[in-house]
Protein backbone atom coordinates (compact mmCIF):
# COMPACT_ATOMS: atom_id res chain seq x y z
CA UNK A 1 -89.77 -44.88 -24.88
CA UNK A 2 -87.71 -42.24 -22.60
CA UNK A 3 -88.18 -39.32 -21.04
CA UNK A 4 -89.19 -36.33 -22.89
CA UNK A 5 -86.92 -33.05 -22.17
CA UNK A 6 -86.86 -30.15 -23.88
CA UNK A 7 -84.04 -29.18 -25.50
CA UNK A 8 -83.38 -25.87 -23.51
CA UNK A 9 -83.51 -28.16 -19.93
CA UNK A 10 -81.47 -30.73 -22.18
CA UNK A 11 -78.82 -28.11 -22.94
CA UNK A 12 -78.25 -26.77 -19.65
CA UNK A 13 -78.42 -30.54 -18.31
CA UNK A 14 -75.97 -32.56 -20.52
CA UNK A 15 -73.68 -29.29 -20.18
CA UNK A 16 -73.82 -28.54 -16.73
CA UNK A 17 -73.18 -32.21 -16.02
CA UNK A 18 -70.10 -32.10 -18.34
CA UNK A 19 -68.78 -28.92 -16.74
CA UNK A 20 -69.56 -30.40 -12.79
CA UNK A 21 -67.31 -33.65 -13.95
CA UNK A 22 -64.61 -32.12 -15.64
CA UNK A 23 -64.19 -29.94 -12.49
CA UNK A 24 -63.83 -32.95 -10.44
CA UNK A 25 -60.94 -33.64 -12.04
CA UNK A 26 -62.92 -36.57 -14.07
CA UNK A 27 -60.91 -37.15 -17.75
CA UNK A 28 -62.44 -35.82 -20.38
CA UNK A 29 -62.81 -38.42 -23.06
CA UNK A 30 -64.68 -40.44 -20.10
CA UNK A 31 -67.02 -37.69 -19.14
CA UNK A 32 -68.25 -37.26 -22.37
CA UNK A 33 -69.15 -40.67 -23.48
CA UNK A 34 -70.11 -41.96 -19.89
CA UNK A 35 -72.62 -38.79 -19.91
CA UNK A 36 -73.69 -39.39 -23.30
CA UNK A 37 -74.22 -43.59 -22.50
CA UNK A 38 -76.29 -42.42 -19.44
CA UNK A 39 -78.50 -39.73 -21.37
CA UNK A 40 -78.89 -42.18 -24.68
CA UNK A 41 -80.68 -44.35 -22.19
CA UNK A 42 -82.51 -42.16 -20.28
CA UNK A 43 -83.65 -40.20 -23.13
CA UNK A 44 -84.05 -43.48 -25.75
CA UNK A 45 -84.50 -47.29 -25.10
CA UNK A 46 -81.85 -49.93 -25.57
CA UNK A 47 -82.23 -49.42 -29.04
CA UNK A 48 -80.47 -45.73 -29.16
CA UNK A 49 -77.61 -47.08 -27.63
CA UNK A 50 -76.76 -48.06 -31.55
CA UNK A 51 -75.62 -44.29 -31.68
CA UNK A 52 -72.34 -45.29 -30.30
CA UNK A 53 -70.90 -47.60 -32.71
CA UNK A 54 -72.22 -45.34 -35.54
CA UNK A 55 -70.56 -42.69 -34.19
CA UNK A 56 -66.95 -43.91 -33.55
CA UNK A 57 -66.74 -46.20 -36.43
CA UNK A 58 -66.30 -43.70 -39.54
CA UNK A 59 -63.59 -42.22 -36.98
CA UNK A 60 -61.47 -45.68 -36.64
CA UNK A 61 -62.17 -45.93 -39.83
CA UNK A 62 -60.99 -42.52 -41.16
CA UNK A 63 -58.03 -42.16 -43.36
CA UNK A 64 -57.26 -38.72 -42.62
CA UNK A 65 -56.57 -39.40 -38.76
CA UNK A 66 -53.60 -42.06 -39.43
CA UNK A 67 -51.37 -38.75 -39.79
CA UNK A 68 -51.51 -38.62 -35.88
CA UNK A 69 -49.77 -41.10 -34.73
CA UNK A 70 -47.04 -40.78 -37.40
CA UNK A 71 -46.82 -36.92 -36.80
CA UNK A 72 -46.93 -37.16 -32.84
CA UNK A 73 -43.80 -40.61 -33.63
CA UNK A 74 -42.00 -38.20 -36.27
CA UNK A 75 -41.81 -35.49 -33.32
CA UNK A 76 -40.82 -38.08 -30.58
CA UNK A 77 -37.91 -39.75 -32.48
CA UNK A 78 -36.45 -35.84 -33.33
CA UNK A 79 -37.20 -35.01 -29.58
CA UNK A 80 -35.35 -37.95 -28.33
CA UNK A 81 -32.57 -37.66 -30.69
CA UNK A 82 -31.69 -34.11 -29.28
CA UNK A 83 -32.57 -31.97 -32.41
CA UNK A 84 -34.30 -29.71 -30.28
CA UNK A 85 -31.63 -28.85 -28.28
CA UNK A 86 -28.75 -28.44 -31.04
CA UNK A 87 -31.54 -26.42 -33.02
CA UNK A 88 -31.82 -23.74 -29.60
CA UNK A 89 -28.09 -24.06 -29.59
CA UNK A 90 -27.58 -22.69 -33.20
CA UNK A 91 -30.20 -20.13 -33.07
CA UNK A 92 -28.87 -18.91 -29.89
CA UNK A 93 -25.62 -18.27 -31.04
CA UNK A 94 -26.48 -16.80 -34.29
CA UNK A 95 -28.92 -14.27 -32.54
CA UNK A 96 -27.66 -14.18 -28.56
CA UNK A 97 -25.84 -11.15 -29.74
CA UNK A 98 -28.87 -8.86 -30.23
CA UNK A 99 -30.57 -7.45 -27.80
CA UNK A 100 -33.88 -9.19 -26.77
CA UNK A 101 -31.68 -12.02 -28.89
CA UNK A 102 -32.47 -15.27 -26.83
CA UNK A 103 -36.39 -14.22 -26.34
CA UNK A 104 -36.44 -14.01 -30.32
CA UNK A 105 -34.03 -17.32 -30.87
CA UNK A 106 -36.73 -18.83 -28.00
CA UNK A 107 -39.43 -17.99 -30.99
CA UNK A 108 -37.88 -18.32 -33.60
CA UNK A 109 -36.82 -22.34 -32.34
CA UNK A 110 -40.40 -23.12 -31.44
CA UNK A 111 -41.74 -21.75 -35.24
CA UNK A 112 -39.24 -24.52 -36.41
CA UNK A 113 -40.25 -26.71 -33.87
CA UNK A 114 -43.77 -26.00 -34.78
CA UNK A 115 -43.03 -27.20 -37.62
CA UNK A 116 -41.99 -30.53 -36.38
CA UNK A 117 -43.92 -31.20 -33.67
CA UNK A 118 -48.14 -30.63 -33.61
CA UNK A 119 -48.24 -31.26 -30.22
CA UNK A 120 -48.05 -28.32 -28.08
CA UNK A 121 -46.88 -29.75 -24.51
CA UNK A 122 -43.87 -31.00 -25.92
CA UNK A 123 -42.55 -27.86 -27.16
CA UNK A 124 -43.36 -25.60 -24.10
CA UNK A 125 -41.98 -28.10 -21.99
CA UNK A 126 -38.64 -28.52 -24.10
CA UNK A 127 -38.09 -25.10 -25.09
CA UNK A 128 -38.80 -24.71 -21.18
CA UNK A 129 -36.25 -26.66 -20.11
CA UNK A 130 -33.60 -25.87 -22.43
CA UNK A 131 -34.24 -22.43 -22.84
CA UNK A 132 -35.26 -20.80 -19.49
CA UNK A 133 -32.52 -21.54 -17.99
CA UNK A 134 -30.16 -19.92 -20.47
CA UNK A 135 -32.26 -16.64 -20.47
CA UNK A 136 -32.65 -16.43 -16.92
CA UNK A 137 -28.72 -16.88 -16.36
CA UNK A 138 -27.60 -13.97 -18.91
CA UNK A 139 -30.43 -11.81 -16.26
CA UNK A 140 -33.23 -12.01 -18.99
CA UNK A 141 -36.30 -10.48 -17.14
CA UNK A 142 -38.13 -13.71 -16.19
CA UNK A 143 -41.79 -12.51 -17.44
CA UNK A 144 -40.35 -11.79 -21.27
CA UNK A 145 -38.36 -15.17 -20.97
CA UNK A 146 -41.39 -17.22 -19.43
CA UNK A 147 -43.58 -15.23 -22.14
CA UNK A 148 -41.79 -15.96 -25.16
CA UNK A 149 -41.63 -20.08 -24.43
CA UNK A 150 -45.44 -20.03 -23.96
CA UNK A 151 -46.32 -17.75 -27.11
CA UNK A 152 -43.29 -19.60 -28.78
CA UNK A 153 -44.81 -23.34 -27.66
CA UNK A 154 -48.54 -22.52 -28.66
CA UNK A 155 -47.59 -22.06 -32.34
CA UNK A 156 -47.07 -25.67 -32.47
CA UNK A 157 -51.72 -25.47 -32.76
CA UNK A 158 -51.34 -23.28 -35.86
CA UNK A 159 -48.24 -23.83 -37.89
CA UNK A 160 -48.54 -27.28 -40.06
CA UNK A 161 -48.48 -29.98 -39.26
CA UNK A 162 -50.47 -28.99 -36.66
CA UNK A 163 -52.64 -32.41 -34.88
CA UNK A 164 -55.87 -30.06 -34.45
CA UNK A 165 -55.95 -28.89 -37.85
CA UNK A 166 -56.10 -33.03 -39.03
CA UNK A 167 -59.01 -33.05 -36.76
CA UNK A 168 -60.73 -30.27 -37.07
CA UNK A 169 -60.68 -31.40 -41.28
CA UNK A 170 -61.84 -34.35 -40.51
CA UNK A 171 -64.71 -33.20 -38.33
CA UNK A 172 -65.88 -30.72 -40.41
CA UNK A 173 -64.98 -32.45 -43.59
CA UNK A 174 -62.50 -30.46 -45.44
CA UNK A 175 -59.25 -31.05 -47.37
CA UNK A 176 -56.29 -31.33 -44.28
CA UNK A 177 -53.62 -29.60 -46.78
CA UNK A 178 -56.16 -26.81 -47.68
CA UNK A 179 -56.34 -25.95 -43.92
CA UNK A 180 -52.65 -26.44 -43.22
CA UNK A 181 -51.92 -24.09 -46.36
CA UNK A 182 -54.16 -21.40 -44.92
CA UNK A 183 -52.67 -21.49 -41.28
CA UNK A 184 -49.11 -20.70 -42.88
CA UNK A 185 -49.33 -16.74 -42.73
CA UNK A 186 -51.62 -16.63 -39.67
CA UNK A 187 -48.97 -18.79 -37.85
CA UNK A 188 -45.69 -17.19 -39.31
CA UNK A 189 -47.62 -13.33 -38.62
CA UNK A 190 -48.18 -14.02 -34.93
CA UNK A 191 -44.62 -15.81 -34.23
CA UNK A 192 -43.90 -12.19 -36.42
CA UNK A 193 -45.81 -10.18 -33.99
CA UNK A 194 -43.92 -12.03 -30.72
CA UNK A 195 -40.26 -11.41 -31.99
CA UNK A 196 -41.41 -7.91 -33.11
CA UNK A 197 -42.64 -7.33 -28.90
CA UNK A 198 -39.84 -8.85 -27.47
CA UNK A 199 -36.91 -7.10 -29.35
CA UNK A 200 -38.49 -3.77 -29.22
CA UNK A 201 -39.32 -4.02 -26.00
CA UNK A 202 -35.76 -5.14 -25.25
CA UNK A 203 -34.34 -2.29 -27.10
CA UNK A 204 -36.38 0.55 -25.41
CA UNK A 205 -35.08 -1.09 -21.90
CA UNK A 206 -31.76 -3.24 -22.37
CA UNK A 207 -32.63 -4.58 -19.08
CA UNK A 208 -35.37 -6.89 -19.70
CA UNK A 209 -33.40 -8.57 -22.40
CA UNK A 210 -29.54 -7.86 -22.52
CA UNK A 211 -27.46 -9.24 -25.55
CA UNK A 212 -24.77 -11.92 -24.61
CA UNK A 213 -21.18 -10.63 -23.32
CA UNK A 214 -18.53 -10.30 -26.70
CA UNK A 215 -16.82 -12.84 -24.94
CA UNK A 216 -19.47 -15.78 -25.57
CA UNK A 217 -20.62 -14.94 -28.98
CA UNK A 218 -19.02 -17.31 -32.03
CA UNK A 219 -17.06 -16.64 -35.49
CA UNK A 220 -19.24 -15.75 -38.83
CA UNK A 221 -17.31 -19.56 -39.58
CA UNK A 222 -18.62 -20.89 -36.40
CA UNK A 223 -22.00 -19.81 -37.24
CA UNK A 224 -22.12 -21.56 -40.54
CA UNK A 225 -20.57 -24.50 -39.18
CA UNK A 226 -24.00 -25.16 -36.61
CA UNK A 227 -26.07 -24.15 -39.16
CA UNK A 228 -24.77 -27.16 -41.20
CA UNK A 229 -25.73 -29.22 -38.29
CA UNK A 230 -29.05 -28.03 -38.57
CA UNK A 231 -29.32 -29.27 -42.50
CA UNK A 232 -30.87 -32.54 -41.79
CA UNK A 233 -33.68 -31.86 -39.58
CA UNK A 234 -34.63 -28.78 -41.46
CA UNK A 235 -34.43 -30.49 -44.87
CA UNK A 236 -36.81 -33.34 -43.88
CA UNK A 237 -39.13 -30.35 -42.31
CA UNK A 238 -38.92 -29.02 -45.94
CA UNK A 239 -39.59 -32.14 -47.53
CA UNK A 240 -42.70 -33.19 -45.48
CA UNK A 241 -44.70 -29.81 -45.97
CA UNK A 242 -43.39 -29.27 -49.60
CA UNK A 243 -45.09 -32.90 -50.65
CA UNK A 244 -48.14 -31.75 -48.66
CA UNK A 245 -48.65 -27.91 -50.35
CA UNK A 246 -47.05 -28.99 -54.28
CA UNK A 247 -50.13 -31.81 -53.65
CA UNK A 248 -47.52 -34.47 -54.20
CA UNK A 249 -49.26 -36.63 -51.75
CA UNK A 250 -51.47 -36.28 -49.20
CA UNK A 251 -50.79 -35.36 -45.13
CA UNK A 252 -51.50 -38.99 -43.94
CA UNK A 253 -48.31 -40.05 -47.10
CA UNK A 254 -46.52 -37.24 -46.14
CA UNK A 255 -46.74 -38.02 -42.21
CA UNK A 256 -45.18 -41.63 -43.42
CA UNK A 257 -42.62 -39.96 -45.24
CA UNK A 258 -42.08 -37.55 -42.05
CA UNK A 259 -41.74 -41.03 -39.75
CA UNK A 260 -39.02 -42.03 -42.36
CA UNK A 261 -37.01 -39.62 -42.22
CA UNK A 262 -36.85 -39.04 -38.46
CA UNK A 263 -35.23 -42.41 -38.45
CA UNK A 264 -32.63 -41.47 -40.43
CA UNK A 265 -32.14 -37.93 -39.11
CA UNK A 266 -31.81 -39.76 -35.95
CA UNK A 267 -28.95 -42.00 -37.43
CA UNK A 268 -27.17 -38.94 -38.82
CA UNK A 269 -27.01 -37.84 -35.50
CA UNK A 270 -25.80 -41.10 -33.80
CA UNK A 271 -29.13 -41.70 -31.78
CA UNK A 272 -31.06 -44.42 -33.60
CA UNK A 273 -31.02 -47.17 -30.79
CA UNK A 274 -33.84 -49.41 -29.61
CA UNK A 275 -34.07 -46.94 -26.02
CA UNK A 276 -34.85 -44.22 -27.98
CA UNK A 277 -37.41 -46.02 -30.33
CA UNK A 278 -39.15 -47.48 -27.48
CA UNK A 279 -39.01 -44.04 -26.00
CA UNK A 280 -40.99 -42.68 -28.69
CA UNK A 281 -43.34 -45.18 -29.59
CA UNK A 282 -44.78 -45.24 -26.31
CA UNK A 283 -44.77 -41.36 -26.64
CA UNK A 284 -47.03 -41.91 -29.64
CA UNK A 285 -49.20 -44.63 -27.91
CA UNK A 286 -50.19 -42.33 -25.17
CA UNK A 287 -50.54 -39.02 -27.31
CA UNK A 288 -52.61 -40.50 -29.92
CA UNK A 289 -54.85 -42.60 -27.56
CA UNK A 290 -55.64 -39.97 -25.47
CA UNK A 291 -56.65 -37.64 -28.45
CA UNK A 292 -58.61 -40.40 -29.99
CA UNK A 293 -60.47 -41.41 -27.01
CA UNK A 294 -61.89 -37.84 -26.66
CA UNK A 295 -62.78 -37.78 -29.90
CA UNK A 296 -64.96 -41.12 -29.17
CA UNK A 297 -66.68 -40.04 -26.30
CA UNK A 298 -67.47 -36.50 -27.03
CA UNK A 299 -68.48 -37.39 -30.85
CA UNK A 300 -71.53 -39.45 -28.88
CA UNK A 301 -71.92 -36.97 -26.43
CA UNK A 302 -72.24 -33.92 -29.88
CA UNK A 303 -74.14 -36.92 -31.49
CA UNK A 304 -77.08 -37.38 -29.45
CA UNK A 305 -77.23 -33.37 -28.59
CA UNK A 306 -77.58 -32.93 -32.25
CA UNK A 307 -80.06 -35.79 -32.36
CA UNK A 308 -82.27 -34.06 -30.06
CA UNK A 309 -82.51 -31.26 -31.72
CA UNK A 310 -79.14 -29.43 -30.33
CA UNK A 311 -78.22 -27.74 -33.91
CA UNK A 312 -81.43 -26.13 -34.35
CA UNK A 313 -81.76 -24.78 -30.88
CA UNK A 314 -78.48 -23.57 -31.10
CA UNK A 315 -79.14 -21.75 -34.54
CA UNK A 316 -82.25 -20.24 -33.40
CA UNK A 317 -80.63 -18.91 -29.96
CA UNK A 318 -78.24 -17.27 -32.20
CA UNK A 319 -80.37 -15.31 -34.50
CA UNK A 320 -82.60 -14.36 -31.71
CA UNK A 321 -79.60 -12.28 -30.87
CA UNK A 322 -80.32 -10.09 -33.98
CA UNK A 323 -77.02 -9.52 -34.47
CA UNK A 324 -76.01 -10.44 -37.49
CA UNK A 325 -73.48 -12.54 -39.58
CA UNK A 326 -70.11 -10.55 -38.14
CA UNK A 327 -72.23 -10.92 -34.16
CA UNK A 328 -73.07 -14.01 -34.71
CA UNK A 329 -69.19 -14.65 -35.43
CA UNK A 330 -67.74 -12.89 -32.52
CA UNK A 331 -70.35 -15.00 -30.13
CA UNK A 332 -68.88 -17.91 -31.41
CA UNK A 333 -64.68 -16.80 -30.87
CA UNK A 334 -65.84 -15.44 -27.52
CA UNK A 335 -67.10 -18.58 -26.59
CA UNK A 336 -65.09 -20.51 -27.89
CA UNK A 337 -62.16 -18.38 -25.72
CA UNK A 338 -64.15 -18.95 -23.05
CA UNK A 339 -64.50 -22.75 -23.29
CA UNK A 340 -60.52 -22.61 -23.90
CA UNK A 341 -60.54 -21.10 -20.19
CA UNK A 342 -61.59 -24.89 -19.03
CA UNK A 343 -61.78 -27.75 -21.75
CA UNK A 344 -58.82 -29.14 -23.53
CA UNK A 345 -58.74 -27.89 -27.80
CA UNK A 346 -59.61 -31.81 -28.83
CA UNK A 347 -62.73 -31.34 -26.87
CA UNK A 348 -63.63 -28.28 -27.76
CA UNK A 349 -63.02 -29.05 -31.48
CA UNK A 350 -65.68 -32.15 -31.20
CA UNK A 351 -68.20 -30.39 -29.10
CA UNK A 352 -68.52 -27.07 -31.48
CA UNK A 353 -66.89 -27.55 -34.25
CA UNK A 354 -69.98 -30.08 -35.54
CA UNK A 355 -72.27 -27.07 -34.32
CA UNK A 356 -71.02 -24.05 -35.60
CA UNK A 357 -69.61 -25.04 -38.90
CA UNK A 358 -73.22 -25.77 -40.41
CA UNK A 359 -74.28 -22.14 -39.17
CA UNK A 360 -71.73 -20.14 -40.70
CA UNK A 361 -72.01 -21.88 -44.13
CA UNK A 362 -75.83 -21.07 -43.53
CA UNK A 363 -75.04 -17.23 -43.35
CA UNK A 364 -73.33 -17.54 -46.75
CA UNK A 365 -69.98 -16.43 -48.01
CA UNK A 366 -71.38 -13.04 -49.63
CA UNK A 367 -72.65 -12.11 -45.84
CA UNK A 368 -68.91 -11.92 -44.79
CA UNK A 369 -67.17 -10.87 -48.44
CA UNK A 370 -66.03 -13.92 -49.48
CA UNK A 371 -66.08 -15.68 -52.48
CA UNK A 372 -66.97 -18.99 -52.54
CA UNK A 373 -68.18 -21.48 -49.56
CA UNK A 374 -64.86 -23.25 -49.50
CA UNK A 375 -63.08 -20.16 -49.05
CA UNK A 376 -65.36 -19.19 -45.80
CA UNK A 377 -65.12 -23.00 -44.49
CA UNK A 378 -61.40 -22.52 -44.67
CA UNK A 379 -61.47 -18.82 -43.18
CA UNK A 380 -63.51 -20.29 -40.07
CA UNK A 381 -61.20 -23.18 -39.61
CA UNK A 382 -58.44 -21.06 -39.69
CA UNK A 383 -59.77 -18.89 -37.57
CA UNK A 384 -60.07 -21.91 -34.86
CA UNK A 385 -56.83 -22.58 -35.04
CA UNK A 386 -56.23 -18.65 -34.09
CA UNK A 387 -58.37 -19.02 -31.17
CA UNK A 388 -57.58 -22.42 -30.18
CA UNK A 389 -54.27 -20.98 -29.39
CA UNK A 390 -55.72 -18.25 -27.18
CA UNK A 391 -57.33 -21.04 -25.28
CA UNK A 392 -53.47 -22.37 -23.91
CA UNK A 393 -52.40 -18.76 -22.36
CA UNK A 394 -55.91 -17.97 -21.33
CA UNK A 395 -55.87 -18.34 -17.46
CA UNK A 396 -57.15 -19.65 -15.33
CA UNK A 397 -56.68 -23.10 -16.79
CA UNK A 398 -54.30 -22.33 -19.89
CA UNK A 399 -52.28 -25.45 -20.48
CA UNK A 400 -49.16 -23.82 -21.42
CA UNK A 401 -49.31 -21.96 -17.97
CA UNK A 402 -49.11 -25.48 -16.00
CA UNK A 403 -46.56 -26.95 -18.60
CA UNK A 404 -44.55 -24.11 -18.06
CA UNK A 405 -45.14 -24.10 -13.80
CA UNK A 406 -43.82 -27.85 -14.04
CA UNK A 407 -40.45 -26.87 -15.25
CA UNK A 408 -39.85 -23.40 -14.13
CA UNK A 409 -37.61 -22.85 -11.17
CA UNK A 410 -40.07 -22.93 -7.71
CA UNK A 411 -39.21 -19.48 -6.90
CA UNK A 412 -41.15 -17.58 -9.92
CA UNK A 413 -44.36 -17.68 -8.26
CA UNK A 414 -47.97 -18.61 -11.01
CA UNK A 415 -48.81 -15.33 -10.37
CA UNK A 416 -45.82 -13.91 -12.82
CA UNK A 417 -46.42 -17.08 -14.85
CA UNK A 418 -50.04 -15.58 -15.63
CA UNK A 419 -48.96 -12.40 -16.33
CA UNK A 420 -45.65 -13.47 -18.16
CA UNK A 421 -48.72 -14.72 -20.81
CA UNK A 422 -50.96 -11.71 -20.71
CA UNK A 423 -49.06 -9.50 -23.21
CA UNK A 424 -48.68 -12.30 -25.37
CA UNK A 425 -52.22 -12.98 -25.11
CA UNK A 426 -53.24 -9.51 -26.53
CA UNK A 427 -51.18 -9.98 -29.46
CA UNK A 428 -53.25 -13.31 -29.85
CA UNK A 429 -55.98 -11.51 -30.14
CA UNK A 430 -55.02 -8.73 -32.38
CA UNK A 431 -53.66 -11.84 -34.50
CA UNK A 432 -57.90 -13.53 -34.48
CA UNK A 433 -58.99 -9.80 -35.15
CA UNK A 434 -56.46 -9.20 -38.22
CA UNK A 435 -57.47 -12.55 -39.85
CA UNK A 436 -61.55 -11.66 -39.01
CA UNK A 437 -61.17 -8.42 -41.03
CA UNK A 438 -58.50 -8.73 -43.73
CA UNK A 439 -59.50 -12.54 -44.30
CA UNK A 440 -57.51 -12.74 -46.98
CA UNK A 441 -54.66 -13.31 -44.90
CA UNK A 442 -55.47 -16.78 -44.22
CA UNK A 443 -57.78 -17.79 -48.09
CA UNK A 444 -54.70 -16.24 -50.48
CA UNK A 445 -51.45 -18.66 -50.11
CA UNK A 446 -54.47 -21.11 -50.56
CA UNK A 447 -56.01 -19.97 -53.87
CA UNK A 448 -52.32 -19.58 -55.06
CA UNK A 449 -51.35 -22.79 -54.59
CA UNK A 450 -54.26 -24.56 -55.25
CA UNK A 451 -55.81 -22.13 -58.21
């Protein structure tokens, strides 16, 4: 037999240990399972070792998670055929005319992208390349155009098909289409709330965002023209979501159908070649390995904490709090912001997410006005979504900051990066707040479609 630790020296051990490695620069998905091998054995004999198989095979074996790859290939193969760029191009010149106009086209092309792509990297670091630039040479005022690709790229977490709802389903066992369904208004109110602060803050001061000279804007004609360009792309967009909410067939049939059509969106477009297939397969291979290897090692790392009794300690911290069902709550969104200061969402999905679900269905619906306890497991996952997005303009270690520092020109120092995110990062939060109070913001497109 192993050592015997209690679970409050266990707690501060295993997660101390985690936090000391991933400092070091150590990968995640490594960090947690190496840890969690090295604990299993000092805590167990040989014989708990048998965790780890147990663990990772229902995940190989889940249905559910074959949407990845074919969502990450389906955004890969419209990347590399240069959607993205004839989709900023159309919005630009249908809006560059307004003032504040290419901050909200920025937006408005990463909801659509969203939409595409569940992978957040790849749209800050697109929308970053193609539309920085542009802004910054019509004199946009560098924080509102630095701010508006960030916000813009983190909607990519919320607005289906987003990869971390799929997971997050799947971890705490709940229908993928009811989640993406209930992130639709949550995701299309805060990409709401960031065209809403850029244009009005553009028209109070014309500076920060001045519209494009007469001289470069395009014919009504013109306009209609690009937005026929736009027809394939956005059709198959429509298509894969529409088969996922009218129940037609599930995410994981719709993600094949999404792979499909890429293909030929790509041939429409003249791009379908082997280079750019090769491109995006390996795309895939590397996006969807990574994402499943942390979900291996930290589901054995989560695995043996709740083994030794993590779930209960972690219940009975909380309700020595005495605050509450709504405290209780905001404990867990503050941490979880706080995590989103230093782990990566995938992580931080698989470390809490098996923790905290089982202790807010234990405080009931009625405790936080809901209905039913599908309708609360829905409102929390939502509501992870919200704050996982927090967690990629949170500095210090926001992603979207460093995706953004790696393609902004080397004269805008982090500093305005950092605060190019803050504003954004307020209307984040009134976003979590509005779907904590009025939750019926993220549980009524779901009851309609689904009765």
């Amino acid at each position: 037999m192993g050592l015997e630790i209690g679970i409050e020296w266990l707690t501060l051990i295993m997660f101390g240990s985690l936090l000391a490695l991933l400092m070091a620069g150590l990968p995640l998905a490594f960090v947690t399972g190496g840890l969690a091998c090295v604990f299993l054995f000092i805590l167990g004999d040989e014989r708990a070792l048998n965790i780890v198989p147990s663990r990772i095979f229902p995940l190989m074996t889940n249905y559910q998670l074959s949407a990845i790859p074919l969502f990450i290939f389906m955004a890969a193969m419209l990347e590399r055929a240069g959607i993205i760029n004839d989709m900023f191009d159309v919005i630009y010149k249908v809006l560059g005319g307004v003032k504040g106009g290419l901050a909200a086209a920025t937006i408005i092309a990463s909801t659509v992208l969203a939409a595409m792509v569940g992978v957040i990297g790849a749209a800050v670091v697109t929308m970053g390349i193609i539309a920085l630039p542009a802004m910054l040479e019509r004199k946009y005022d560098p924080k509102i155009a630095m701010g508006s690709i960030m916000a813009g790229g983190t909607l990519g977490i919320l607005i289906p098909p987003s990869i971390l709802a799929i997971i997050y389903a799947v971890v705490a066992e709940q229908s993928v289409g009811e989640l993406f369904i209930g992130a639709v208004i949550p995701g299309l109110m805060l990409s709401g709330f960031y065209i809403a602060y850029v244009v009005i803050r553009s028209y109070i001061n014309p500076q920060l965002g001045p519209p494009i000279p007469p001289a470069e804007r395009v014919s009504t004609g013109e306009k209609i023209r690009l937005l026929g360009n736009m027809a394939a792309p956005i059709a198959l967009i429509v298509i894969v979501l529409g088969v996922i909410f009218s129940g037609v067939a599930t995410p994981v049939e719709a993600a094949g159908i999404g792979t499909f059509g890429a293909f030929i969106v790509a041939a429409i477009h003249r791009k379908l070649d082997w280079a750019t297939i090769r491109e995006a397969c390996i795309t895939t291979l590397k996006a969807s390995a990574m994402v499943i290897w942390i979900m291996f090692g930290a589901t054995i790392f989560v695995g043996l904490y709740v083994l030794e009794g993590g779930q209960q300690f972690v219940q009975e911290a909380l309700a020595a709090t005495g605050l509450g069902p709504w405290g209780i709550l905001i404990i867990m969104q503050i941490l979880l912001v706080a995590l989103g200061m230093f782990l990566d969402w995938v992580g931080i999905l698989l470390l809490c997410v098996p923790i905290f679900v089982p202790i807010i269905k234990a405080l009931g619906a009625a405790s936080f006005g809901l209905d039913s306890p599908d309708d609360l497991v829905l409102w929390f996952g939502v509501l992870y979504l919200v704050n996982m997005q927090m967690s990629f303009l949170s500095p210090p270690f926001g992603y979207a900051l460093f995706y953004l520092r790696g393609v902004a020109p080397p004269e805008i120092p982090m500093t305005d990066i950092f605060k190019a995110a803050l504003p954004f990062l307020f209307l984040q939060i009134v976003g979590l707040v509005t779907c904590m109070l009025f939750p019926h913001v993220i549980t009524w497109l779901p009851r309609l479609v689904y009765g």
